[in-house]
PDB file of N, CA and C in Angstrom:
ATOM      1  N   UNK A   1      -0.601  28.490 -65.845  1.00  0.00           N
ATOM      2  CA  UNK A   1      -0.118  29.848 -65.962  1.00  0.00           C
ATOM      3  C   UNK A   1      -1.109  30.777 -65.254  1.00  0.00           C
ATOM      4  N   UNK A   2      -1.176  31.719 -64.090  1.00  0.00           N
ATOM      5  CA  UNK A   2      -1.512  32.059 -63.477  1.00  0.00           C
ATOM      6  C   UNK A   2      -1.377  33.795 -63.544  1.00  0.00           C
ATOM      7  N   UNK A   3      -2.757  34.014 -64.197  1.00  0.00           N
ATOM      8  CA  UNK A   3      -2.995  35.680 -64.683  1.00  0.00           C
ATOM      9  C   UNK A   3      -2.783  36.536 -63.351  1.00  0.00           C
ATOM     10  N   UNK A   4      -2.591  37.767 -63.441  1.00  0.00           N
ATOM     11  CA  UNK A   4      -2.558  38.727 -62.480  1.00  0.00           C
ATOM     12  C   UNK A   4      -3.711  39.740 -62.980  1.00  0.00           C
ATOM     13  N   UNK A   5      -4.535  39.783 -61.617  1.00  0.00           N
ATOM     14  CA  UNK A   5      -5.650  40.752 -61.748  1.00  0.00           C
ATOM     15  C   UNK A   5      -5.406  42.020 -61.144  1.00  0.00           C
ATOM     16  N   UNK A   6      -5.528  43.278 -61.586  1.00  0.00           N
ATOM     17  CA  UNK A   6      -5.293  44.162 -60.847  1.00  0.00           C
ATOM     18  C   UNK A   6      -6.761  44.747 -61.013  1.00  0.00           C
ATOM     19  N   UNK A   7      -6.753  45.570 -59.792  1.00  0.00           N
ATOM     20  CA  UNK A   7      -7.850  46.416 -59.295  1.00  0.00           C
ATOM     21  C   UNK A   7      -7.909  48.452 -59.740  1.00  0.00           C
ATOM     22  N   UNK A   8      -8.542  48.420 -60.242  1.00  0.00           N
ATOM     23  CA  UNK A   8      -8.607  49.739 -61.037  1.00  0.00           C
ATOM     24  C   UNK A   8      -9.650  50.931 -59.753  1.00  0.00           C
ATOM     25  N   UNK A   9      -9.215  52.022 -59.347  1.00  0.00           N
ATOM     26  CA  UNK A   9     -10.040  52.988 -58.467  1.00  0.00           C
ATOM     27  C   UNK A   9     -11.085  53.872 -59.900  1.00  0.00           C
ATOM     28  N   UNK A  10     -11.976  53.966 -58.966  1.00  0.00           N
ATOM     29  CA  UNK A  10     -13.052  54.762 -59.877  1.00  0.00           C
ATOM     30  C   UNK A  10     -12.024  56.274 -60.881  1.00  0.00           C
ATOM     31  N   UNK A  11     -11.595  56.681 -59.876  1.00  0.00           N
ATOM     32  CA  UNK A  11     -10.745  57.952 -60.562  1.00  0.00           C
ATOM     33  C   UNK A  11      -9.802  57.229 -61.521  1.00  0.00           C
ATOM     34  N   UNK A  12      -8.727  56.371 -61.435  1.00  0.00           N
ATOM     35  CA  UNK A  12      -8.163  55.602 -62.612  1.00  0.00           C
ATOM     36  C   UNK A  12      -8.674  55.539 -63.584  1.00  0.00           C
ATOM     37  N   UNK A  13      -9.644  54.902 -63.314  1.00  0.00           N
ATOM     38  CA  UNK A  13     -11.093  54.750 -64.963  1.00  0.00           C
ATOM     39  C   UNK A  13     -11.454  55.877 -65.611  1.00  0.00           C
ATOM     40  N   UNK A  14     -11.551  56.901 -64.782  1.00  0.00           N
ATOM     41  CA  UNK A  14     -12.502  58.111 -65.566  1.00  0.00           C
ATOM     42  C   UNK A  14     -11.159  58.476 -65.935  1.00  0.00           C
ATOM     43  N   UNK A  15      -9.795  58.674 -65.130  1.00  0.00           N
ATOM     44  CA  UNK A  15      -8.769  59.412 -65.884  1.00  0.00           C
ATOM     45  C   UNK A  15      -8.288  58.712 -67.579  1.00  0.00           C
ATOM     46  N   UNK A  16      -8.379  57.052 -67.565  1.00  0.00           N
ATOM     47  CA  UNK A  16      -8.425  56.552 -68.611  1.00  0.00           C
ATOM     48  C   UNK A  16      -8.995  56.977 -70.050  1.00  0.00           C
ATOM     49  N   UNK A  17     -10.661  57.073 -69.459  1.00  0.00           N
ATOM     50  CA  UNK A  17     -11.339  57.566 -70.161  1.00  0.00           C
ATOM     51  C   UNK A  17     -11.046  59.004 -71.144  1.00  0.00           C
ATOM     52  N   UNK A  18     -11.407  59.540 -69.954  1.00  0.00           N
ATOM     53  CA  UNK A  18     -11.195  61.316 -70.513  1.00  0.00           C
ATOM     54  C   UNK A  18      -9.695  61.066 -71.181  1.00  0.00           C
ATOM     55  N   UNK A  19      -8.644  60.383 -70.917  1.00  0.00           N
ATOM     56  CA  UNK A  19      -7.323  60.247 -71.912  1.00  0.00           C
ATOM     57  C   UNK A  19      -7.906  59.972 -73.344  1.00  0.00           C
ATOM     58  N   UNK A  20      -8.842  59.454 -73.569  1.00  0.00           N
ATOM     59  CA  UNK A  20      -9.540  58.577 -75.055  1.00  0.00           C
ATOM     60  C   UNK A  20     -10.487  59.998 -75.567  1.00  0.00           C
ATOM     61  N   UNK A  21     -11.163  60.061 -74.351  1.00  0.00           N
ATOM     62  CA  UNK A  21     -12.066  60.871 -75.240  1.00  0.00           C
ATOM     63  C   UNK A  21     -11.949  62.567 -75.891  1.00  0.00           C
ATOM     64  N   UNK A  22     -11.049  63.052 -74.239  1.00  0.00           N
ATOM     65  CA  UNK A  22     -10.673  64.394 -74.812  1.00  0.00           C
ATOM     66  C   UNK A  22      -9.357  64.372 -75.130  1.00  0.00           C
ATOM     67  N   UNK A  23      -8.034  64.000 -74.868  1.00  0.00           N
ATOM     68  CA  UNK A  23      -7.151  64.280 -75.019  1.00  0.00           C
ATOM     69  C   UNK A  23      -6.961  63.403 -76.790  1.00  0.00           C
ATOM     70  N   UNK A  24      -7.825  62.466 -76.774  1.00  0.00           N
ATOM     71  CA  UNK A  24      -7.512  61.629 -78.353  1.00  0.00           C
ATOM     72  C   UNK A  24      -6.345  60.975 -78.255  1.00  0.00           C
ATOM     73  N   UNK A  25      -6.366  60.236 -77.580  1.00  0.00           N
ATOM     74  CA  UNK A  25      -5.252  59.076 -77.237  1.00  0.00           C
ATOM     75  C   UNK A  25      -5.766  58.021 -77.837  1.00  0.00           C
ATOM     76  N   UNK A  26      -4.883  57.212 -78.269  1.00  0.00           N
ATOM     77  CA  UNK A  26      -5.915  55.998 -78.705  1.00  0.00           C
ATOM     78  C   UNK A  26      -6.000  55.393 -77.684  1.00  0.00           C
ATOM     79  N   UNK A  27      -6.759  53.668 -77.806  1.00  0.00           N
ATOM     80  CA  UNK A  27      -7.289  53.493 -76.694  1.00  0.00           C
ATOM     81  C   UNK A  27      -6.374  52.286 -76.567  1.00  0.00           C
ATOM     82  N   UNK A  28      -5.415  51.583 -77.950  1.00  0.00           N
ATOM     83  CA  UNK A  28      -4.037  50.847 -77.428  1.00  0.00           C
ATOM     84  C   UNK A  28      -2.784  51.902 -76.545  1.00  0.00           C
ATOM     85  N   UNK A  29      -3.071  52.797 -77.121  1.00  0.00           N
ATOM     86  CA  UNK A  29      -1.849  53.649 -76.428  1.00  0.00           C
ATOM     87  C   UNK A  29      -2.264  53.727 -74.685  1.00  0.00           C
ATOM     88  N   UNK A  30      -3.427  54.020 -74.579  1.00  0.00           N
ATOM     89  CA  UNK A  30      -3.623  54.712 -72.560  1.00  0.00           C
ATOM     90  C   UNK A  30      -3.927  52.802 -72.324  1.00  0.00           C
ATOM     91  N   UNK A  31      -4.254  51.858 -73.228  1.00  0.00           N
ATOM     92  CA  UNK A  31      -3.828  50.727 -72.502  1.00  0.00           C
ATOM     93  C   UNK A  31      -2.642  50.144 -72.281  1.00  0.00           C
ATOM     94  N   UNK A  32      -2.198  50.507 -73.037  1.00  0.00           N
ATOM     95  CA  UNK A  32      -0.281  50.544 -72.140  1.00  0.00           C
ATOM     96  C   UNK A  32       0.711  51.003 -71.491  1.00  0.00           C
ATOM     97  N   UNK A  33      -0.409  52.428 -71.448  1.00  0.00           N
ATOM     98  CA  UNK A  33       0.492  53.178 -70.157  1.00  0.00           C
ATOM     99  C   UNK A  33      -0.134  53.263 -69.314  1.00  0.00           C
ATOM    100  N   UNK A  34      -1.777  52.806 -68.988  1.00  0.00           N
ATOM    101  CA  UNK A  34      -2.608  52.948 -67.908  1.00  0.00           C
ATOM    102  C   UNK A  34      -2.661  51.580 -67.420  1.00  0.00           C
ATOM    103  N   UNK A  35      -2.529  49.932 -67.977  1.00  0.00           N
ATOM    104  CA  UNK A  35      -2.841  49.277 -67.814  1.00  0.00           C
ATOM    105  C   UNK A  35      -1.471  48.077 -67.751  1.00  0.00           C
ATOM    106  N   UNK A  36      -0.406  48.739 -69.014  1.00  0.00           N
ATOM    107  CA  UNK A  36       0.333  47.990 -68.459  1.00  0.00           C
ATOM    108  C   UNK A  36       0.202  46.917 -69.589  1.00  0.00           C
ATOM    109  N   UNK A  37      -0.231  46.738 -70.573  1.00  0.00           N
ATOM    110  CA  UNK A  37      -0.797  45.212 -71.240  1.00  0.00           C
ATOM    111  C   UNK A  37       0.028  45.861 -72.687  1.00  0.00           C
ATOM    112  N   UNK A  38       0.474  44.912 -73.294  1.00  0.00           N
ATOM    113  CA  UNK A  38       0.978  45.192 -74.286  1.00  0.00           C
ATOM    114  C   UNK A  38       0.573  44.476 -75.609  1.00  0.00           C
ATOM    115  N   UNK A  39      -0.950  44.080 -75.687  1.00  0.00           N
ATOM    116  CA  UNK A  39      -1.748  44.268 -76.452  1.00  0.00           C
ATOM    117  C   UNK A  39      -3.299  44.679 -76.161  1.00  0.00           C
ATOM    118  N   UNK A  40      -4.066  45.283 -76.854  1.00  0.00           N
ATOM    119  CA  UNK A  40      -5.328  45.736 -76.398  1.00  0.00           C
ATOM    120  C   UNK A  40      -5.990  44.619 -75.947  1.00  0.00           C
ATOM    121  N   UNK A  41      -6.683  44.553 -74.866  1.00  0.00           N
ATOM    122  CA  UNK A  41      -7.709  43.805 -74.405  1.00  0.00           C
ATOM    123  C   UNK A  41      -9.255  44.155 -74.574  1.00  0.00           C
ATOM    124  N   UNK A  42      -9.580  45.300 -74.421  1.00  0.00           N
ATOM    125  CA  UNK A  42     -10.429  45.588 -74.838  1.00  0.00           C
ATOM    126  C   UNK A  42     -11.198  46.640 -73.268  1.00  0.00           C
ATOM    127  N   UNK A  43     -10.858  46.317 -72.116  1.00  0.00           N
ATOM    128  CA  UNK A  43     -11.175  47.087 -71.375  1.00  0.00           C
ATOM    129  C   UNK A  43     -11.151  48.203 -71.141  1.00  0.00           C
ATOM    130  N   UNK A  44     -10.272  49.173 -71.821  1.00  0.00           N
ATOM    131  CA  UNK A  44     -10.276  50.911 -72.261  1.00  0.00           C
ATOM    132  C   UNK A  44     -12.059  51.156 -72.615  1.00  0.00           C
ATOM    133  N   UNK A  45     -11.986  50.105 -73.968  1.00  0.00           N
ATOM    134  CA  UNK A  45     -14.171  50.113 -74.646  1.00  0.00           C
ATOM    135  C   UNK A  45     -14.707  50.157 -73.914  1.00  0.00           C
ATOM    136  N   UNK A  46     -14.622  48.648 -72.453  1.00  0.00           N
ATOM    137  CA  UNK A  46     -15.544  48.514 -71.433  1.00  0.00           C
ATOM    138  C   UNK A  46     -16.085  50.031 -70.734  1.00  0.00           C
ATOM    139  N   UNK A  47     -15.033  50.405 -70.618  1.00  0.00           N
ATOM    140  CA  UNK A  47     -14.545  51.524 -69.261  1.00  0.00           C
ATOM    141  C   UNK A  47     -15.419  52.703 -69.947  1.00  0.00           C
ATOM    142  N   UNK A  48     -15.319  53.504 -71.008  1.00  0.00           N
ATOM    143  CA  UNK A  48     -15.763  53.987 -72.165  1.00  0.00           C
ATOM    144  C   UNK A  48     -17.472  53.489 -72.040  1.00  0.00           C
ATOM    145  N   UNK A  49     -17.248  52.812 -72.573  1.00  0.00           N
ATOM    146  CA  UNK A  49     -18.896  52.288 -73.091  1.00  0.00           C
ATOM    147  C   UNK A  49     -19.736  52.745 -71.474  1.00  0.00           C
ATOM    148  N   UNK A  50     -19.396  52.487 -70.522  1.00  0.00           N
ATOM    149  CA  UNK A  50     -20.280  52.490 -69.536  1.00  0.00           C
ATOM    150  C   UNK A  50     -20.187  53.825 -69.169  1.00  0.00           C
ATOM    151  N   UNK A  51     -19.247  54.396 -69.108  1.00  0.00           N
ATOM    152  CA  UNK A  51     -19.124  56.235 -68.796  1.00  0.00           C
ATOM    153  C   UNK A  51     -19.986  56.794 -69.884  1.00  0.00           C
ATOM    154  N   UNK A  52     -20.624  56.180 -71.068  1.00  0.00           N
ATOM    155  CA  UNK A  52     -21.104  57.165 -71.748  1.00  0.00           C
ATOM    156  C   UNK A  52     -22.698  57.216 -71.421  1.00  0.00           C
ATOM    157  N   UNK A  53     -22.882  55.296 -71.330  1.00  0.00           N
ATOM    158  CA  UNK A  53     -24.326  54.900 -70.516  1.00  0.00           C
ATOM    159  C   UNK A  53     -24.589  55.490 -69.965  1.00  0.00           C
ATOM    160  N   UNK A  54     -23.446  55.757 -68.296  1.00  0.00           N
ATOM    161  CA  UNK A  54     -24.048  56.364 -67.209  1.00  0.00           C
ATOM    162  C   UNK A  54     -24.136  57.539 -66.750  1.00  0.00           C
ATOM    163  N   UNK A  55     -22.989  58.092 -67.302  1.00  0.00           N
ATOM    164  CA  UNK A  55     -22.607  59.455 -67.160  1.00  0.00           C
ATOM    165  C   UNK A  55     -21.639  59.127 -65.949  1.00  0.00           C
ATOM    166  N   UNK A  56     -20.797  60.855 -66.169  1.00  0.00           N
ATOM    167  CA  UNK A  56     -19.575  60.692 -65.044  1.00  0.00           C
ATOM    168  C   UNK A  56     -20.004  60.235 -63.831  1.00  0.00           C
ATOM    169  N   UNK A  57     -21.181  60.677 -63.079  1.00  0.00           N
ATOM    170  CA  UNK A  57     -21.286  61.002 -61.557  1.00  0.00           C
ATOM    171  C   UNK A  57     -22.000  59.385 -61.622  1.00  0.00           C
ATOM    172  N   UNK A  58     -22.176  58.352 -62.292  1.00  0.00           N
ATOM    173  CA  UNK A  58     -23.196  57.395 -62.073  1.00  0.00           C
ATOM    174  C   UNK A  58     -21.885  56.121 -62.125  1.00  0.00           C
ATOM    175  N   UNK A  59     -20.893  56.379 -63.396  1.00  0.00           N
ATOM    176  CA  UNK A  59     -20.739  55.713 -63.811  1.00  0.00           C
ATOM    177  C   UNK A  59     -19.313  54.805 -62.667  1.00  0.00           C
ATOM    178  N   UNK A  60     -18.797  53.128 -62.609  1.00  0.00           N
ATOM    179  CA  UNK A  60     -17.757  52.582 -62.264  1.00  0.00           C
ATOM    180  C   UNK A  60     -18.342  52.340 -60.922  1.00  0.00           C
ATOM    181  N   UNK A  61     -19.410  52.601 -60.098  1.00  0.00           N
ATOM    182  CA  UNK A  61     -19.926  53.017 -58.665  1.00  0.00           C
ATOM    183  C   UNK A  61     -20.025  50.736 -59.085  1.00  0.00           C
ATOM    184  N   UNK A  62     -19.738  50.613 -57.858  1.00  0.00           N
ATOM    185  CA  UNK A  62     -20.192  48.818 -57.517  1.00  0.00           C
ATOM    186  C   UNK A  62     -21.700  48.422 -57.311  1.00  0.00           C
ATOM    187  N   UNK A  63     -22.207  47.903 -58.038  1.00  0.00           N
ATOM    188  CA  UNK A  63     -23.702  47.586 -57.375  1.00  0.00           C
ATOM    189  C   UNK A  63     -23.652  45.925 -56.563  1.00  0.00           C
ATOM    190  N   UNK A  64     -23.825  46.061 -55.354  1.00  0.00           N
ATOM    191  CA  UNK A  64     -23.574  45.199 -54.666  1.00  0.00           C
ATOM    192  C   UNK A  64     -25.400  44.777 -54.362  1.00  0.00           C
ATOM    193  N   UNK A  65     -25.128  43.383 -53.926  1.00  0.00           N
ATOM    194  CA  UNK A  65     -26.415  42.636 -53.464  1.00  0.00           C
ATOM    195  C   UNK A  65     -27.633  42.328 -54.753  1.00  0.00           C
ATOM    196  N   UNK A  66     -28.459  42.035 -54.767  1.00  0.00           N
ATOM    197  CA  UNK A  66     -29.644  41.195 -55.352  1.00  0.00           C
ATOM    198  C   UNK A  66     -30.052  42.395 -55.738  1.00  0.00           C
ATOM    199  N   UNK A  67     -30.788  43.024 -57.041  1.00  0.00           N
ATOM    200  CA  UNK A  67     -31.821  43.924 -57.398  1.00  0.00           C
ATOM    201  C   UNK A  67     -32.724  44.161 -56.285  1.00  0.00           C
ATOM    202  N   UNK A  68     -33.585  45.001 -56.326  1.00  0.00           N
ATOM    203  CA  UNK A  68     -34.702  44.810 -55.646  1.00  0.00           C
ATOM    204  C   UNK A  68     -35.611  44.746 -56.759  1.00  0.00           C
ATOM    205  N   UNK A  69     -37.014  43.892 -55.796  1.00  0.00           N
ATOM    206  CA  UNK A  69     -37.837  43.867 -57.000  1.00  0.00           C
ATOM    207  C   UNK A  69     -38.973  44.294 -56.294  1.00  0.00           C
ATOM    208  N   UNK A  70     -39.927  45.259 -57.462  1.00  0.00           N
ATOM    209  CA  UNK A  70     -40.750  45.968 -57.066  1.00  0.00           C
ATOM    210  C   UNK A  70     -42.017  44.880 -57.168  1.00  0.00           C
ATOM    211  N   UNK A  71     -42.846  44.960 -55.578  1.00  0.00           N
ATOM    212  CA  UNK A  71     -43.711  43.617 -55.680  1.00  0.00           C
ATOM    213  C   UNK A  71     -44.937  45.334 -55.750  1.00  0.00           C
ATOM    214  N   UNK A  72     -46.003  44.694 -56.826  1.00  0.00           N
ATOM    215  CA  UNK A  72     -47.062  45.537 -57.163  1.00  0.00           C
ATOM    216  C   UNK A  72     -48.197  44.502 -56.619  1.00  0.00           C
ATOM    217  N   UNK A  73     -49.627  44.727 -56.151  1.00  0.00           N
ATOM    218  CA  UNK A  73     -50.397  44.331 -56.019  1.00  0.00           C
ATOM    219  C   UNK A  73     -50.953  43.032 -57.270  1.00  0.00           C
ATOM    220  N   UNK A  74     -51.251  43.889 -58.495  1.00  0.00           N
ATOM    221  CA  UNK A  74     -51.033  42.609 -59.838  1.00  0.00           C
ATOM    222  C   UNK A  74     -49.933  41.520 -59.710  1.00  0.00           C
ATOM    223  N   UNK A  75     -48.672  42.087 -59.630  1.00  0.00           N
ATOM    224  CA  UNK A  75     -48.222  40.506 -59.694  1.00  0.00           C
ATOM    225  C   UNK A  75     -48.159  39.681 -58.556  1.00  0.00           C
ATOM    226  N   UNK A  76     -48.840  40.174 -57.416  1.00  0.00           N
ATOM    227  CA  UNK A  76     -49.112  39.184 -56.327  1.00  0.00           C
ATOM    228  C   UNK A  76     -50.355  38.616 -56.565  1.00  0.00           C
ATOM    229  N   UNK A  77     -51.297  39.203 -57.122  1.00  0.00           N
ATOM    230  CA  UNK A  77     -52.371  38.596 -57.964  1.00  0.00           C
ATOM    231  C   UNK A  77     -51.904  37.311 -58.765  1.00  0.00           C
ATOM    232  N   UNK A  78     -51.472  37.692 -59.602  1.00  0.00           N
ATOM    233  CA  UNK A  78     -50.696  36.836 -60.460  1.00  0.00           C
ATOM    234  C   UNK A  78     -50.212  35.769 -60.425  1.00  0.00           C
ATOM    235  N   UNK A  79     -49.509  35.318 -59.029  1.00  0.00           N
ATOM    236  CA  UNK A  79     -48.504  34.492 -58.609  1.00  0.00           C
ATOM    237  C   UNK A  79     -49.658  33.589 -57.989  1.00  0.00           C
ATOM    238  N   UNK A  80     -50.530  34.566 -56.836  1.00  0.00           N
ATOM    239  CA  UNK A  80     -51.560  33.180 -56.515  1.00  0.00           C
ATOM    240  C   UNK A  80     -52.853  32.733 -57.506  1.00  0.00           C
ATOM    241  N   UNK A  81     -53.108  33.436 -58.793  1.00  0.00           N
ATOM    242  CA  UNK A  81     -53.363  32.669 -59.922  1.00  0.00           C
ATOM    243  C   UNK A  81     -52.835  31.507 -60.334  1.00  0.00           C
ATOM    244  N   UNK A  82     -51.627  31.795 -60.948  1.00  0.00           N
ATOM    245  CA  UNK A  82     -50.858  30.778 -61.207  1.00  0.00           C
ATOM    246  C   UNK A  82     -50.377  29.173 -60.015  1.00  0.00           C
ATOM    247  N   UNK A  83     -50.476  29.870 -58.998  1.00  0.00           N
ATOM    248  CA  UNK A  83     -50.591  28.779 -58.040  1.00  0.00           C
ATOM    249  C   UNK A  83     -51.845  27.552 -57.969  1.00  0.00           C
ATOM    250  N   UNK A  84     -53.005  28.822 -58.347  1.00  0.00           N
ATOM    251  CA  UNK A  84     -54.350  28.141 -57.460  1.00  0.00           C
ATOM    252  C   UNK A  84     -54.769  27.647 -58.946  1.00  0.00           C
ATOM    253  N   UNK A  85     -53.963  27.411 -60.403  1.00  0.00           N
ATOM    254  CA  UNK A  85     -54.479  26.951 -61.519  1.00  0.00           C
ATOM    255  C   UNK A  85     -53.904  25.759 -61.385  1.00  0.00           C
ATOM    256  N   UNK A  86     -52.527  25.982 -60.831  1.00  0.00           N
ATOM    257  CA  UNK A  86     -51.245  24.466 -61.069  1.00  0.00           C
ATOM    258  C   UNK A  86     -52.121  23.247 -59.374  1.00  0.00           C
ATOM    259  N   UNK A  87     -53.161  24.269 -58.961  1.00  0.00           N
ATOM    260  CA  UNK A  87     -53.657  23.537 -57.626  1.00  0.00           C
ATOM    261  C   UNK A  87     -54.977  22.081 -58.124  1.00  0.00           C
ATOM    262  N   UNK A  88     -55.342  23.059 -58.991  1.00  0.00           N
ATOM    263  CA  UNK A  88     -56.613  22.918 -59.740  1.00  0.00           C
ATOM    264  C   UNK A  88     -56.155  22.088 -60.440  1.00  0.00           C
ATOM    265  N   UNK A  89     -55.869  22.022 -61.349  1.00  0.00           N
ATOM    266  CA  UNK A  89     -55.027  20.901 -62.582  1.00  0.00           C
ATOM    267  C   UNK A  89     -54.403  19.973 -61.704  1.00  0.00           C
ATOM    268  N   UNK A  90     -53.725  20.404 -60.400  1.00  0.00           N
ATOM    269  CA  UNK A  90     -53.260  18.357 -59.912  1.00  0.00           C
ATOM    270  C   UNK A  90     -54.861  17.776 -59.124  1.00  0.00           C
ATOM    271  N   UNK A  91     -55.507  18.683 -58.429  1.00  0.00           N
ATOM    272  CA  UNK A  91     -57.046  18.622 -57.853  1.00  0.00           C
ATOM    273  C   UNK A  91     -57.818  17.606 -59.405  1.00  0.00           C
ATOM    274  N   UNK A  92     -57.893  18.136 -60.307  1.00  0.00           N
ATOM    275  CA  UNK A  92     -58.663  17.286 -61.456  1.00  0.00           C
ATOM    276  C   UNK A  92     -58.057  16.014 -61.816  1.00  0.00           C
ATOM    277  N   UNK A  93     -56.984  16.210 -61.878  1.00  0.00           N
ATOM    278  CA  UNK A  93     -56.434  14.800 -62.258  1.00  0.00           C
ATOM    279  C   UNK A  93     -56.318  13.599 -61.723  1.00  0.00           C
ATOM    280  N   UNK A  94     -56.256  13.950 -60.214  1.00  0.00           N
ATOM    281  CA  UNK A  94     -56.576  12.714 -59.344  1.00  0.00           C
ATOM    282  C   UNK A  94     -57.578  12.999 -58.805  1.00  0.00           C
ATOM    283  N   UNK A  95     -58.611  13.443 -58.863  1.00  0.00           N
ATOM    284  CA  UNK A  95     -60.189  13.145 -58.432  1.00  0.00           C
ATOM    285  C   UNK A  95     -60.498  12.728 -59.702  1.00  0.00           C
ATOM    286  N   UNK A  96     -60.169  12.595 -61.326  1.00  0.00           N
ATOM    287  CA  UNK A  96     -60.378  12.192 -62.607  1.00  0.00           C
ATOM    288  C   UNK A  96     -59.897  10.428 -62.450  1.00  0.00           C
ATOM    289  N   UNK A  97     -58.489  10.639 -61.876  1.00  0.00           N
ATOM    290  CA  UNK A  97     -58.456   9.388 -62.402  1.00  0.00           C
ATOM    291  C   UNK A  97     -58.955   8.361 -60.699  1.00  0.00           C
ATOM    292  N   UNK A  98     -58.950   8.903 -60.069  1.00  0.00           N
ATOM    293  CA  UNK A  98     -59.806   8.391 -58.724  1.00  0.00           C
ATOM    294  C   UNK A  98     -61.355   7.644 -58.904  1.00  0.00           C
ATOM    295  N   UNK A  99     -61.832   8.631 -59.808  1.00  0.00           N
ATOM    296  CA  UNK A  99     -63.219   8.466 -60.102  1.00  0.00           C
ATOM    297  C   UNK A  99     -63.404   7.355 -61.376  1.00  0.00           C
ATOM    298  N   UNK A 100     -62.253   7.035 -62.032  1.00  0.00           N
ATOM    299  CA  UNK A 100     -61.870   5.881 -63.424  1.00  0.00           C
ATOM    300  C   UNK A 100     -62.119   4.714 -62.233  1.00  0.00           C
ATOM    301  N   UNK A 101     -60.744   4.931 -61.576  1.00  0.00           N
ATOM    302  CA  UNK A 101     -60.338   3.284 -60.305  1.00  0.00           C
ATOM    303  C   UNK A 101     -62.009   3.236 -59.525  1.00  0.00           C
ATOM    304  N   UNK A 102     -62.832   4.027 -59.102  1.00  0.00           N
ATOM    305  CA  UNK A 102     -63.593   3.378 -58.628  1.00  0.00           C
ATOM    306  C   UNK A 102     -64.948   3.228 -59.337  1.00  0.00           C
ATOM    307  N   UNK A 103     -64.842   3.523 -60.879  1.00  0.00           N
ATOM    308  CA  UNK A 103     -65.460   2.420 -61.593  1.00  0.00           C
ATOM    309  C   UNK A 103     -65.328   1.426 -61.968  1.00  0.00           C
ATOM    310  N   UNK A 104     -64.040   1.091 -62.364  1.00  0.00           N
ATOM    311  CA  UNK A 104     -63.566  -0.027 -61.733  1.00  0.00           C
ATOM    312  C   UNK A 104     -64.003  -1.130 -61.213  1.00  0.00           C
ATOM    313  N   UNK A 105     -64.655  -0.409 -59.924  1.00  0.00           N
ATOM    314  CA  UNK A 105     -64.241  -1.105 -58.877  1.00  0.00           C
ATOM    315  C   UNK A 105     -65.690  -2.122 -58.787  1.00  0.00           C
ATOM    316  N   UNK A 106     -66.634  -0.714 -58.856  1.00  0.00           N
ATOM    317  CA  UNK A 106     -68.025  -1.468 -59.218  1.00  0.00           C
ATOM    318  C   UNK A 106     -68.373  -2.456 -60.420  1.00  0.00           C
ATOM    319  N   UNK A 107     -67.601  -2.453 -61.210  1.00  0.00           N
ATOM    320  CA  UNK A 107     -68.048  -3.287 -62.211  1.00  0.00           C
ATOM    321  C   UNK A 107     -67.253  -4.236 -62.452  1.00  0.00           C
TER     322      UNK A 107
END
């Protein structure tokens, strides 16, 4: 059985919204005349919940691509710490057990 997705425009959403919040619609009612579904799904809340997070001018906008991540001097510190410890710890273990085999070897 094969759902149908429809695509909602930023103005759709906020008009949704503002139907819930100022006009006092419920939010089964503007989902069946905005959406079409003839039981609540719950996406009226979604739509809602994030307009209140973001505010009008922020909110429904697409965030496309990977975060950026803020590289600070410390955690580049950090990273070649953690490198030059995991370097150190395989460095001991086989010059440790290197140094077992060639007692060993002498005796």
């Amino acid at each position: 059985m094969a759902r149908e997705y429809r695509n909602f425009t930023r103005e759709e959403k906020i008009k949704a919204v503002k139907m819930v919040l100022i006009d006092k619609k419920s939010q089964m009612e503007v989902e069946r005349t905005v959406l079409g579904k003839k039981k609540c799904t719950g996406t009226i809340n979604r739509w809602i919940r994030e307009y209140i997070q973001e505010g009008e001018e922020n909110c429904f906008k697409k965030k496309k691509g990977l975060k950026k991540i803020e590289i600070t001097e410390d955690s580049v510190r950090y990273e070649i710490l953690k490198k030059f410890n995991a370097f150190l710890g395989n460095e001991i273990c086989t010059n440790s057990s290197s140094s077992k085999s060639s007692k060993n070897n002498i005796q």
